[in-house]
ModelCIF file with pLDDT and N, C-alpha, C, O atoms, coordinates in Angstrom:
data_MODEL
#
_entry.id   MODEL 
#
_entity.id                         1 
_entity.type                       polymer 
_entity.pdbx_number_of_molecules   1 
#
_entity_poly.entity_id                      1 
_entity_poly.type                           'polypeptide(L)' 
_entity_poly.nstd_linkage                   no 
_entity_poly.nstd_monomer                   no 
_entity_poly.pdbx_seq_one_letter_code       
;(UNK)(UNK)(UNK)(UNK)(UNK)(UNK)(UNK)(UNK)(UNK)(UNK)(UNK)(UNK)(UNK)(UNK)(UNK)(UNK)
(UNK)(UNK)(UNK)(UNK)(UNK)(UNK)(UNK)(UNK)(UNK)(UNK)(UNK)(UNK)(UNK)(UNK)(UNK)(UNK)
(UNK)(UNK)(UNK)(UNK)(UNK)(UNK)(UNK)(UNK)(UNK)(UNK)(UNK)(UNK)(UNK)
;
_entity_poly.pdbx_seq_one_letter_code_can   XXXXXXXXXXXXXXXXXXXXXXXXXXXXXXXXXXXXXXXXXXXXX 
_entity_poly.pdbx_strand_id                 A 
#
loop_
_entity_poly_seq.entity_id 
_entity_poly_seq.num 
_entity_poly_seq.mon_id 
_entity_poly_seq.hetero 
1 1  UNK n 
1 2  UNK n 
1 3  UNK n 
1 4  UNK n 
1 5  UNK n 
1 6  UNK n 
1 7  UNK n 
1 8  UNK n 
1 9  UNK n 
1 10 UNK n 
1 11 UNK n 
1 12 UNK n 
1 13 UNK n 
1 14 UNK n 
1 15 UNK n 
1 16 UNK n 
1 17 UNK n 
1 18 UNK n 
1 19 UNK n 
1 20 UNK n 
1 21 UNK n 
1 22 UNK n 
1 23 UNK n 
1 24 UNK n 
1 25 UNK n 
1 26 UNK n 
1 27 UNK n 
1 28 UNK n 
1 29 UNK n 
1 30 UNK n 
1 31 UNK n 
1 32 UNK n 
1 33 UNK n 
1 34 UNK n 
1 35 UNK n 
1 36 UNK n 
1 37 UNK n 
1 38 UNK n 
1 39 UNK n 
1 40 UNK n 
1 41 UNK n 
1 42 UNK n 
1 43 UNK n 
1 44 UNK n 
1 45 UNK n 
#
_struct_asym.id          A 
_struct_asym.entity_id   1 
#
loop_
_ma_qa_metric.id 
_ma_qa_metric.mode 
_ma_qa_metric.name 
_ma_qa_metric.software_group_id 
_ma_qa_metric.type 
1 global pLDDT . pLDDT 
2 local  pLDDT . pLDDT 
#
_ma_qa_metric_global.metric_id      1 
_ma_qa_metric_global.metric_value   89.87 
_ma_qa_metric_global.model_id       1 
_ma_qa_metric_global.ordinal_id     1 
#
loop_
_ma_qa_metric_local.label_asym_id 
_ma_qa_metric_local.label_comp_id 
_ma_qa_metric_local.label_seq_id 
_ma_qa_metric_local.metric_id 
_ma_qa_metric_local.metric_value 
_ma_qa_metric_local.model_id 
_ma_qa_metric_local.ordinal_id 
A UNK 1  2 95.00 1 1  
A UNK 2  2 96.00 1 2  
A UNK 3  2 95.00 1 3  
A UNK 4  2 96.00 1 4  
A UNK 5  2 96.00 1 5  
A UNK 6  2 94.00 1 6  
A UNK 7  2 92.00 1 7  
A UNK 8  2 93.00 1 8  
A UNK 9  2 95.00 1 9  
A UNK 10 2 93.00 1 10 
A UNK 11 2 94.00 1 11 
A UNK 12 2 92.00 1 12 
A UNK 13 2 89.00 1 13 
A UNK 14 2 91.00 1 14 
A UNK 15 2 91.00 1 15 
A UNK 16 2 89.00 1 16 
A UNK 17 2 87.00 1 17 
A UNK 18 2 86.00 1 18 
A UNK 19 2 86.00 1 19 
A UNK 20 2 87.00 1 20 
A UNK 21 2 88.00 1 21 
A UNK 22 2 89.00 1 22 
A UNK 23 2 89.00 1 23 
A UNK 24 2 89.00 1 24 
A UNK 25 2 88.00 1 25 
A UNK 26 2 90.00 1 26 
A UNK 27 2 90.00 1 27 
A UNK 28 2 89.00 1 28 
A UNK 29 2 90.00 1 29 
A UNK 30 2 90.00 1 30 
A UNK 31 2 89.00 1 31 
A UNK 32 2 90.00 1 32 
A UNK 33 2 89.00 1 33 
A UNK 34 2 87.00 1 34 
A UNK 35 2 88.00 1 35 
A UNK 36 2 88.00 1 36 
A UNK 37 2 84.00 1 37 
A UNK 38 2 83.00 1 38 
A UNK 39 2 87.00 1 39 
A UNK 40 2 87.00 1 40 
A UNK 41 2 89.00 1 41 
A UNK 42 2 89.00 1 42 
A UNK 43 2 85.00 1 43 
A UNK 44 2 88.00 1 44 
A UNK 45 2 92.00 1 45 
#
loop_
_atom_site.group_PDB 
_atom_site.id 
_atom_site.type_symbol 
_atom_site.label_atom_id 
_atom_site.label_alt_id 
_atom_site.label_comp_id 
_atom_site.label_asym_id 
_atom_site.label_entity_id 
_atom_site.label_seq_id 
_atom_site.pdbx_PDB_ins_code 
_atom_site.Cartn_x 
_atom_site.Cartn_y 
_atom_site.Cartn_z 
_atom_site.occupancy 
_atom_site.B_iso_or_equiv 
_atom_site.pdbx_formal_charge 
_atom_site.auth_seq_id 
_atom_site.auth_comp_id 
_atom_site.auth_asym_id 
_atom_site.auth_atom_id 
_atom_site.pdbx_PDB_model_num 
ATOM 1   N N  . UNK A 1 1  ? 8.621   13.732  -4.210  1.00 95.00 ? 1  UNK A N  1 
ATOM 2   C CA . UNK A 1 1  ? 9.287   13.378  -5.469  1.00 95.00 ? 1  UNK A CA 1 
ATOM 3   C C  . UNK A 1 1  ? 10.550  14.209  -5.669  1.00 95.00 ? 1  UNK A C  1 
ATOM 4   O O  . UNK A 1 1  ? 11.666  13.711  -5.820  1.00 95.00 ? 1  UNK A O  1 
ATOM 5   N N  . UNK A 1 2  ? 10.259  15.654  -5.656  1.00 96.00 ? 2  UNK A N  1 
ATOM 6   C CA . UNK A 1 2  ? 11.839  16.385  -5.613  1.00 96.00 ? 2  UNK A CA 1 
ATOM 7   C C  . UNK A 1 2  ? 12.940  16.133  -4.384  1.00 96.00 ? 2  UNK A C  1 
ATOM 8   O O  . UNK A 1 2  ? 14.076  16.603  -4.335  1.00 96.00 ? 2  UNK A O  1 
ATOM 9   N N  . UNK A 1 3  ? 12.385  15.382  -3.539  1.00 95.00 ? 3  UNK A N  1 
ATOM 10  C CA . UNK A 1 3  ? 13.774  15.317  -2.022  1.00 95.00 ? 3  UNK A CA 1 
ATOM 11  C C  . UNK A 1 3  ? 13.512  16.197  -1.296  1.00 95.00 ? 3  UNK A C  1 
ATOM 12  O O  . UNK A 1 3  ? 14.338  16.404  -0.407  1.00 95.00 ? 3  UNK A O  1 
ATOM 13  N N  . UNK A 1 4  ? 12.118  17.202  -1.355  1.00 96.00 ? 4  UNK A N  1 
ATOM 14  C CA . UNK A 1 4  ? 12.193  18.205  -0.411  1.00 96.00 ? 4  UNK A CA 1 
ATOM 15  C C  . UNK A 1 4  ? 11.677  17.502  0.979   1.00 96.00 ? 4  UNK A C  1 
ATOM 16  O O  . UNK A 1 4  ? 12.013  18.017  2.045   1.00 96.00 ? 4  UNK A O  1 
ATOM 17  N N  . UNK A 1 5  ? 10.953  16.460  0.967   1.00 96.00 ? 5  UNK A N  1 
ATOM 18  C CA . UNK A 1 5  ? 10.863  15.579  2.308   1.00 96.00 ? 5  UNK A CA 1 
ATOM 19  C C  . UNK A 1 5  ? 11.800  14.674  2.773   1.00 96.00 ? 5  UNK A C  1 
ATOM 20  O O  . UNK A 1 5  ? 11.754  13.513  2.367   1.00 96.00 ? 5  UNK A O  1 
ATOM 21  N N  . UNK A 1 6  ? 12.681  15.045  3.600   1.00 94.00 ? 6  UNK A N  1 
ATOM 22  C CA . UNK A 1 6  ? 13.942  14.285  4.327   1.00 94.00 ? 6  UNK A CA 1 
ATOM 23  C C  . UNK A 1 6  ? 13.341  13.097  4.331   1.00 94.00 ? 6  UNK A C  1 
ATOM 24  O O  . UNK A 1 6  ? 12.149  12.800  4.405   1.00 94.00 ? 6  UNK A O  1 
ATOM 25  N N  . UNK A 1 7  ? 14.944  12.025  4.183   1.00 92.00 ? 7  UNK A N  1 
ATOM 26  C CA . UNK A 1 7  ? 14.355  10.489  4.324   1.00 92.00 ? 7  UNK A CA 1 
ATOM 27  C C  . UNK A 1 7  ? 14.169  10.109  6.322   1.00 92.00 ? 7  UNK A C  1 
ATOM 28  O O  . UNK A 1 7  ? 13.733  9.048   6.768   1.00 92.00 ? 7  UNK A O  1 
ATOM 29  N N  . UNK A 1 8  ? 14.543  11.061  6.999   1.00 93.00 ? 8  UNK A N  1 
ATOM 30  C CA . UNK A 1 8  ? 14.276  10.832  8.335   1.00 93.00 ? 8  UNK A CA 1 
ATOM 31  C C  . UNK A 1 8  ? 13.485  11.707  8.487   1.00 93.00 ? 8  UNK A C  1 
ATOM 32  O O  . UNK A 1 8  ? 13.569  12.315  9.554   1.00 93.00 ? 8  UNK A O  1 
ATOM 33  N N  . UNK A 1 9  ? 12.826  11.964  7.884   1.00 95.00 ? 9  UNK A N  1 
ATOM 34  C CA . UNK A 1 9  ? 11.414  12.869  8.035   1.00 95.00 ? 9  UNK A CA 1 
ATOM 35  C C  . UNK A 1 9  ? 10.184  12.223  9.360   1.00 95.00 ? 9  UNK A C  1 
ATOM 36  O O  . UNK A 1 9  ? 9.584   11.217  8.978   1.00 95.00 ? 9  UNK A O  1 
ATOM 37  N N  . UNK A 1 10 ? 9.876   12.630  10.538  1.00 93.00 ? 10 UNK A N  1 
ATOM 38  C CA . UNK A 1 10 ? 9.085   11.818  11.346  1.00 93.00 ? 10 UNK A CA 1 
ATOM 39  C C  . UNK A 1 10 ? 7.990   11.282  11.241  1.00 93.00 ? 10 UNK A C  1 
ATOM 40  O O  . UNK A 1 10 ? 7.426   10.755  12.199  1.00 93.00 ? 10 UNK A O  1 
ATOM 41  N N  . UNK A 1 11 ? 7.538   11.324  10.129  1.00 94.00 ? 11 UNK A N  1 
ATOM 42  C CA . UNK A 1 11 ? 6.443   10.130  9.386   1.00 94.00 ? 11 UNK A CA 1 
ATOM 43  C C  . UNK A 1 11 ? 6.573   9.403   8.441   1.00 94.00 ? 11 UNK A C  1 
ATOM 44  O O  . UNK A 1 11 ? 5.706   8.746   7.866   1.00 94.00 ? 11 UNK A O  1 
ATOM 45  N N  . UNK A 1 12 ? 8.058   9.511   8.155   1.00 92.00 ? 12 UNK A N  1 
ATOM 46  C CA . UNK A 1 12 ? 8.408   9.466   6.439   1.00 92.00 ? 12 UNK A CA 1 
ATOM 47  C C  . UNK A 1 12 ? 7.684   7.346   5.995   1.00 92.00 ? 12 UNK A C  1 
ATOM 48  O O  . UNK A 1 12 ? 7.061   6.952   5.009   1.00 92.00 ? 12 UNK A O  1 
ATOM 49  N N  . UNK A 1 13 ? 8.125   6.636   7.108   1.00 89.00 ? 13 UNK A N  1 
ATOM 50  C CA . UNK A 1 13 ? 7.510   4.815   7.061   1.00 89.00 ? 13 UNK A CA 1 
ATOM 51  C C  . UNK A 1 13 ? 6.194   5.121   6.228   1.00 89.00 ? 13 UNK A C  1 
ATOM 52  O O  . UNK A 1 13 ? 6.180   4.798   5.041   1.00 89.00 ? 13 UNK A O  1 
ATOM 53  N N  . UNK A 1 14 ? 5.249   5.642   6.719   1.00 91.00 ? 14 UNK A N  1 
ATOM 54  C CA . UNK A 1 14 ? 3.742   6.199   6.565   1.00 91.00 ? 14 UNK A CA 1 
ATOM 55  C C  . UNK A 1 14 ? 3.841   6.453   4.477   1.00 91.00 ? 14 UNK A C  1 
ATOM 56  O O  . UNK A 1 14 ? 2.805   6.408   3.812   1.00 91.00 ? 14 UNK A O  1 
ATOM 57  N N  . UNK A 1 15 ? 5.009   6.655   3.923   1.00 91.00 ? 15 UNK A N  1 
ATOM 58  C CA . UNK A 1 15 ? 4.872   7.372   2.771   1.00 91.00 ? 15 UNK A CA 1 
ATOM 59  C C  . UNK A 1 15 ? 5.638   6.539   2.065   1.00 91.00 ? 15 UNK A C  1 
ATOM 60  O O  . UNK A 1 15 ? 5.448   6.312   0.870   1.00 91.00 ? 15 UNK A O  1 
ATOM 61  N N  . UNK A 1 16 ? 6.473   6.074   2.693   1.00 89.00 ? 16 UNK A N  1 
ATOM 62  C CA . UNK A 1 16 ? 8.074   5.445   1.749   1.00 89.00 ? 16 UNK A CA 1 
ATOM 63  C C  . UNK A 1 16 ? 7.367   3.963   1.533   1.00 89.00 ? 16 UNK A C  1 
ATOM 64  O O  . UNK A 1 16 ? 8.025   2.991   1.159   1.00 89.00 ? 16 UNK A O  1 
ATOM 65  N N  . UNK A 1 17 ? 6.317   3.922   1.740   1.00 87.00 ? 17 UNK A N  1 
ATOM 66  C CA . UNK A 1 17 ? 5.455   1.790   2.061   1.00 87.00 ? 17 UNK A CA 1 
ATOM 67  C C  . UNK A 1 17 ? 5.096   2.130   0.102   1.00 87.00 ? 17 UNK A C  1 
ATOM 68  O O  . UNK A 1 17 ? 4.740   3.176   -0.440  1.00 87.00 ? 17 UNK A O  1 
ATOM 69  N N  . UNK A 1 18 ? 5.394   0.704   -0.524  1.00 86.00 ? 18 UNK A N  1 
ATOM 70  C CA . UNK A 1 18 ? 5.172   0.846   -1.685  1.00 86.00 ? 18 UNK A CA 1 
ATOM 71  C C  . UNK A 1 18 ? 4.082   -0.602  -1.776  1.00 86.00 ? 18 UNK A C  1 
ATOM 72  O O  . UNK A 1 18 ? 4.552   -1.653  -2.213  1.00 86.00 ? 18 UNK A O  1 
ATOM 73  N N  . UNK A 1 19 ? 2.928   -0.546  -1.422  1.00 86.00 ? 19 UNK A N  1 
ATOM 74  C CA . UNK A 1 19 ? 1.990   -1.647  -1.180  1.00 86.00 ? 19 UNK A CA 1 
ATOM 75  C C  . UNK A 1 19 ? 0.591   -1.123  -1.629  1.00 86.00 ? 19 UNK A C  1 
ATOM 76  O O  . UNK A 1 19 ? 0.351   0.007   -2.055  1.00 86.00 ? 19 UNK A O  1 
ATOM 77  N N  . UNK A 1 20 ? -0.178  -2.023  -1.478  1.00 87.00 ? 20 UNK A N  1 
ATOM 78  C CA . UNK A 1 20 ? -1.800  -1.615  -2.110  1.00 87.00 ? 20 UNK A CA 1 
ATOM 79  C C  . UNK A 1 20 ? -2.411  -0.432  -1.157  1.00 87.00 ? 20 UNK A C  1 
ATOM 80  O O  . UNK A 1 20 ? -3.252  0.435   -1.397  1.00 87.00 ? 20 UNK A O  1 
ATOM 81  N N  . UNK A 1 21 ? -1.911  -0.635  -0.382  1.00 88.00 ? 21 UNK A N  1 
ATOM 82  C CA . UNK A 1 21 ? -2.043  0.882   0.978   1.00 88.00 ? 21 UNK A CA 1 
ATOM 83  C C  . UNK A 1 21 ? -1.571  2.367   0.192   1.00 88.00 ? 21 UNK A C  1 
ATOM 84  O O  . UNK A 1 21 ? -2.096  3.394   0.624   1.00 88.00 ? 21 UNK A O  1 
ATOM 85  N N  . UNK A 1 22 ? -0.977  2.436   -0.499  1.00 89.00 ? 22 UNK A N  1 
ATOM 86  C CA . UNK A 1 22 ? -0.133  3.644   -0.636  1.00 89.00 ? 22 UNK A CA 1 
ATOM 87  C C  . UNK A 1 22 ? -0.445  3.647   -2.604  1.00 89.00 ? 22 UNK A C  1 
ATOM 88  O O  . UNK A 1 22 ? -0.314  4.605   -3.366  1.00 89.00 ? 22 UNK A O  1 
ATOM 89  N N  . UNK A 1 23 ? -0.807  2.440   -2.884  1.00 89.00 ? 23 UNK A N  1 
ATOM 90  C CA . UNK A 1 23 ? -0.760  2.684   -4.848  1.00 89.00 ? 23 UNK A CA 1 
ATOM 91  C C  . UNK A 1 23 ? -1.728  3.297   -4.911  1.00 89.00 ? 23 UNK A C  1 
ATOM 92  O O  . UNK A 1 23 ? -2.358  3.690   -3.930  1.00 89.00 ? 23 UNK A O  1 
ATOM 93  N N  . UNK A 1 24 ? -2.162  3.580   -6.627  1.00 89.00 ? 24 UNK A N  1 
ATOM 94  C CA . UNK A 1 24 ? -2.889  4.488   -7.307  1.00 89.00 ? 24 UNK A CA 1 
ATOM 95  C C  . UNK A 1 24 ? -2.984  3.591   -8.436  1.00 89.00 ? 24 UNK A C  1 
ATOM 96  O O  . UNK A 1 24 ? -2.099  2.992   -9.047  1.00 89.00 ? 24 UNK A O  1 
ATOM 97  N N  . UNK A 1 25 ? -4.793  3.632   -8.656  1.00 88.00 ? 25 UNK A N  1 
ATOM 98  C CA . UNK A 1 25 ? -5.142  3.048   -9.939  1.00 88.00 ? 25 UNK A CA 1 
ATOM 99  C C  . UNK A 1 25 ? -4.608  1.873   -10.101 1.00 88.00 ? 25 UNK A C  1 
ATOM 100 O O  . UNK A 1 25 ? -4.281  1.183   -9.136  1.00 88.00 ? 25 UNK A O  1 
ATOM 101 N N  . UNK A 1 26 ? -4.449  1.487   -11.372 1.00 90.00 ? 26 UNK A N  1 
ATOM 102 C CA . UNK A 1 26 ? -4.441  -0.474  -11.773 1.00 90.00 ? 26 UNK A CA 1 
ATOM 103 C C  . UNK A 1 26 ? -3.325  -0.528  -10.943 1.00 90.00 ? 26 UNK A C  1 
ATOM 104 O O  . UNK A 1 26 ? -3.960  -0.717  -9.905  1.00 90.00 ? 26 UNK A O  1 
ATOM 105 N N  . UNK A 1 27 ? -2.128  -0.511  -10.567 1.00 90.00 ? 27 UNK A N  1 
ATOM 106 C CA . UNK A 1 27 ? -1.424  -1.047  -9.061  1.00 90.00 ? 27 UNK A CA 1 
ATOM 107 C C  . UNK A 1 27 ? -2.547  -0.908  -8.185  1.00 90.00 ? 27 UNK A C  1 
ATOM 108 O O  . UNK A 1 27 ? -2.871  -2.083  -8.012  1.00 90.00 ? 27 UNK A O  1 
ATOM 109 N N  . UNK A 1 28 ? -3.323  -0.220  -7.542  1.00 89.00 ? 28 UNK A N  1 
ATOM 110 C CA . UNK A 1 28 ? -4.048  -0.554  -6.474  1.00 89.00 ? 28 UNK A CA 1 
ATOM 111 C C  . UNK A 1 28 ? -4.670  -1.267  -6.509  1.00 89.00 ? 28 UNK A C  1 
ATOM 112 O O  . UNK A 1 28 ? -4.894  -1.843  -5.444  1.00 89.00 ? 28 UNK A O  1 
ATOM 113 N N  . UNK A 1 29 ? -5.567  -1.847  -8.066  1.00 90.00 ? 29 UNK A N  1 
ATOM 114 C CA . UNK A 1 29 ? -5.904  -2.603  -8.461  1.00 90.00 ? 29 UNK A CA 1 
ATOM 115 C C  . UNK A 1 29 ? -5.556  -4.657  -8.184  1.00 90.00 ? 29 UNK A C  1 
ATOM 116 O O  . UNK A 1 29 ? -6.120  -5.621  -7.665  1.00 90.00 ? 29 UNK A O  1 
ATOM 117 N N  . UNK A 1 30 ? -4.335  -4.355  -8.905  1.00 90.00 ? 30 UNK A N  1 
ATOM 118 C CA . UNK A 1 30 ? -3.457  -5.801  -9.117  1.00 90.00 ? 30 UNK A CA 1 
ATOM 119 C C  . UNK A 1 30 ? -3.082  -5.773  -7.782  1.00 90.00 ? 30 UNK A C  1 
ATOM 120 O O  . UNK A 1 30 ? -2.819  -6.939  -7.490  1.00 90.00 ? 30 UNK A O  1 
ATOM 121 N N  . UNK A 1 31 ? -2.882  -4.895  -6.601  1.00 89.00 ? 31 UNK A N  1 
ATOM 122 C CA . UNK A 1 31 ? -2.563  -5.526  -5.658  1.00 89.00 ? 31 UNK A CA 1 
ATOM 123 C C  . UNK A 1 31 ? -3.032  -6.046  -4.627  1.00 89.00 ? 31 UNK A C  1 
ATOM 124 O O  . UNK A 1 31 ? -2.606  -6.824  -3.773  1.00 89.00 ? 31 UNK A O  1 
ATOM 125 N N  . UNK A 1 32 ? -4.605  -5.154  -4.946  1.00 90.00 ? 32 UNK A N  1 
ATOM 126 C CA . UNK A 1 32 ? -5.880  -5.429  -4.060  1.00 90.00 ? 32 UNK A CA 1 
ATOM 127 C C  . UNK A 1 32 ? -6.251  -7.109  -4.273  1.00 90.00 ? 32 UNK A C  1 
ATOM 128 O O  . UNK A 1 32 ? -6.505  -7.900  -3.365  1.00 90.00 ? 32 UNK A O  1 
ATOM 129 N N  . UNK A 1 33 ? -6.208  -7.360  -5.523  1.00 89.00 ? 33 UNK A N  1 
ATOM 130 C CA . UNK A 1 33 ? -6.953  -7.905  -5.850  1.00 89.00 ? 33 UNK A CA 1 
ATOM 131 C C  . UNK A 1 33 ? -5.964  -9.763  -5.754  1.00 89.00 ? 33 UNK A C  1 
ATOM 132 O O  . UNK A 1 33 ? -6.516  -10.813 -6.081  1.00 89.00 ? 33 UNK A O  1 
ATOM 133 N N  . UNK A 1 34 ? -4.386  -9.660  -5.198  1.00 87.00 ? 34 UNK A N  1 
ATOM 134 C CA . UNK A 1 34 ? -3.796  -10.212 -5.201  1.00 87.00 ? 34 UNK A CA 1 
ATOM 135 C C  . UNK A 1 34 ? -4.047  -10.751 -3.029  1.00 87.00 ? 34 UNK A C  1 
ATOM 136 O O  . UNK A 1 34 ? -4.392  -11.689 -2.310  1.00 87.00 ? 34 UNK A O  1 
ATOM 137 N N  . UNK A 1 35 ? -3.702  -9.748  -2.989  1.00 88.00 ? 35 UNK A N  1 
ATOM 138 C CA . UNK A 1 35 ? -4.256  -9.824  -1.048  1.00 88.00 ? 35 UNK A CA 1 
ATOM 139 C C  . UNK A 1 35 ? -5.728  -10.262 -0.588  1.00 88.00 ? 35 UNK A C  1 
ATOM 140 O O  . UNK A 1 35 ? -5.828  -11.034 0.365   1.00 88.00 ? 35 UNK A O  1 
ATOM 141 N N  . UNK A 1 36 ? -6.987  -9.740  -1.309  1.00 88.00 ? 36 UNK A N  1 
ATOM 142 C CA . UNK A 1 36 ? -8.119  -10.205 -1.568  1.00 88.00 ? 36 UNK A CA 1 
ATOM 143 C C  . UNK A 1 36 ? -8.453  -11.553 -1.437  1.00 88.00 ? 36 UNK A C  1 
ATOM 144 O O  . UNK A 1 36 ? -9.526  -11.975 -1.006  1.00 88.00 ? 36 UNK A O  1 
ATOM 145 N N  . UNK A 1 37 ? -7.515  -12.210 -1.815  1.00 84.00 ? 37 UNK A N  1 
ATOM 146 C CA . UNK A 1 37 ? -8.170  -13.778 -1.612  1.00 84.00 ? 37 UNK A CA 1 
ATOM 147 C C  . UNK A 1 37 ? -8.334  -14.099 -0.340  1.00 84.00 ? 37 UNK A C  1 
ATOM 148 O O  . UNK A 1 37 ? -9.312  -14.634 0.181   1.00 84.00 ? 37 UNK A O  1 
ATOM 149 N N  . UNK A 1 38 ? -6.967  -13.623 0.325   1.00 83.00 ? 38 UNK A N  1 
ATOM 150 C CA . UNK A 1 38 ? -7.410  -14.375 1.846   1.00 83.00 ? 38 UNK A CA 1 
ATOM 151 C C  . UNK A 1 38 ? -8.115  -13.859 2.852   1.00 83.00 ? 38 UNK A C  1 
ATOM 152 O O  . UNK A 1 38 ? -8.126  -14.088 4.062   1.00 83.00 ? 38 UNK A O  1 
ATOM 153 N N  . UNK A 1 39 ? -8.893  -12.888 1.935   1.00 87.00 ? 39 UNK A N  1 
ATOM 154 C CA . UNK A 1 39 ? -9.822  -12.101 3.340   1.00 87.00 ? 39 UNK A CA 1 
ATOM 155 C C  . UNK A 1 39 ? -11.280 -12.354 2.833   1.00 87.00 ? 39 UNK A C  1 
ATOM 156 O O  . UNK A 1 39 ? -12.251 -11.672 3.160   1.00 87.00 ? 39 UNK A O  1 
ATOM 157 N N  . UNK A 1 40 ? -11.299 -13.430 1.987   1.00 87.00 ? 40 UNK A N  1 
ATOM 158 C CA . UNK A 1 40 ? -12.872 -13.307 1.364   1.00 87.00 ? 40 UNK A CA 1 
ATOM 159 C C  . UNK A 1 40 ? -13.769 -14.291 2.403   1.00 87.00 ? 40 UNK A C  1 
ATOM 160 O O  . UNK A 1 40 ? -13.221 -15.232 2.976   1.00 87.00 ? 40 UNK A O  1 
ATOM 161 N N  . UNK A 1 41 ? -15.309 -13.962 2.605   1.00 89.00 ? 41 UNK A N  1 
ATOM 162 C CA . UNK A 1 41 ? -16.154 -14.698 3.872   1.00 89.00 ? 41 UNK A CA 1 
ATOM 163 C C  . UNK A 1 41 ? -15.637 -15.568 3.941   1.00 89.00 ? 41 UNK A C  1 
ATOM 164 O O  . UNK A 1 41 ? -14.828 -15.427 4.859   1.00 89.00 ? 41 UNK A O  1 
ATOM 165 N N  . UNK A 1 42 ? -15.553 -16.553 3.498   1.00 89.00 ? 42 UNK A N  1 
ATOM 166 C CA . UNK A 1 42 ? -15.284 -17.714 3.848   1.00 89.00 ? 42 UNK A CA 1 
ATOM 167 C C  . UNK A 1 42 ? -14.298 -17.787 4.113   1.00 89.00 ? 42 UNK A C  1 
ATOM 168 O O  . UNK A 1 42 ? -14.246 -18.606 5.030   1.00 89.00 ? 42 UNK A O  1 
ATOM 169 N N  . UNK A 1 43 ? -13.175 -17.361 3.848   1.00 85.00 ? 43 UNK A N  1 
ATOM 170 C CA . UNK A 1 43 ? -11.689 -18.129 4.507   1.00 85.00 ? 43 UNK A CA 1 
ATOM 171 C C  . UNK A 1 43 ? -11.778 -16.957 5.918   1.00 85.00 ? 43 UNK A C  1 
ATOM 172 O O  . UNK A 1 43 ? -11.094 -17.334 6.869   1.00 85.00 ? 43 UNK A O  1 
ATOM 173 N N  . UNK A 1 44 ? -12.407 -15.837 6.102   1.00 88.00 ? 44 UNK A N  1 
ATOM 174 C CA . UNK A 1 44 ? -12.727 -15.229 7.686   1.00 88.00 ? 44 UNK A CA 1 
ATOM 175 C C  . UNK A 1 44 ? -13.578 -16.231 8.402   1.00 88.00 ? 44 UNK A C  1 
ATOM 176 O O  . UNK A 1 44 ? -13.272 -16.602 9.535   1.00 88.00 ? 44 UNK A O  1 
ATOM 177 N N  . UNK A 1 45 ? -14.570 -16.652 7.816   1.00 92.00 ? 45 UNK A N  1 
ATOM 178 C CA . UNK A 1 45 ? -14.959 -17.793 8.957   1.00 92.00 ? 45 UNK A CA 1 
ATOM 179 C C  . UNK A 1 45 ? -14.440 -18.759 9.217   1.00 92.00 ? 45 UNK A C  1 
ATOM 180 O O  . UNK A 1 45 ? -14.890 -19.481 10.107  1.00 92.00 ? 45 UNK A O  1 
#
């Protein structure tokens, strides 16, 4: 948050991803729950 991690930092992809992978709380929520559909049993079988 302060810039003390360079943006070419050698893991920086791993951190800078703003997706249900990387949120916290109701975003992890709304986004889980948006991706969720297409992985439910039935649409895997």
């Amino acid at each position: 948050v302060n810039g003390e991690i360079p943006p070419d930092w050698e893991m920086i992809s791993w951190i800078a991803m703003d997706n249900m992978v990387t949120a916290y709380g109701k975003d992890h929520v709304r986004l889980r729950r948006l991706v969720g559909r297409a992985f439910t049993p039935r649409r895997a079988e």
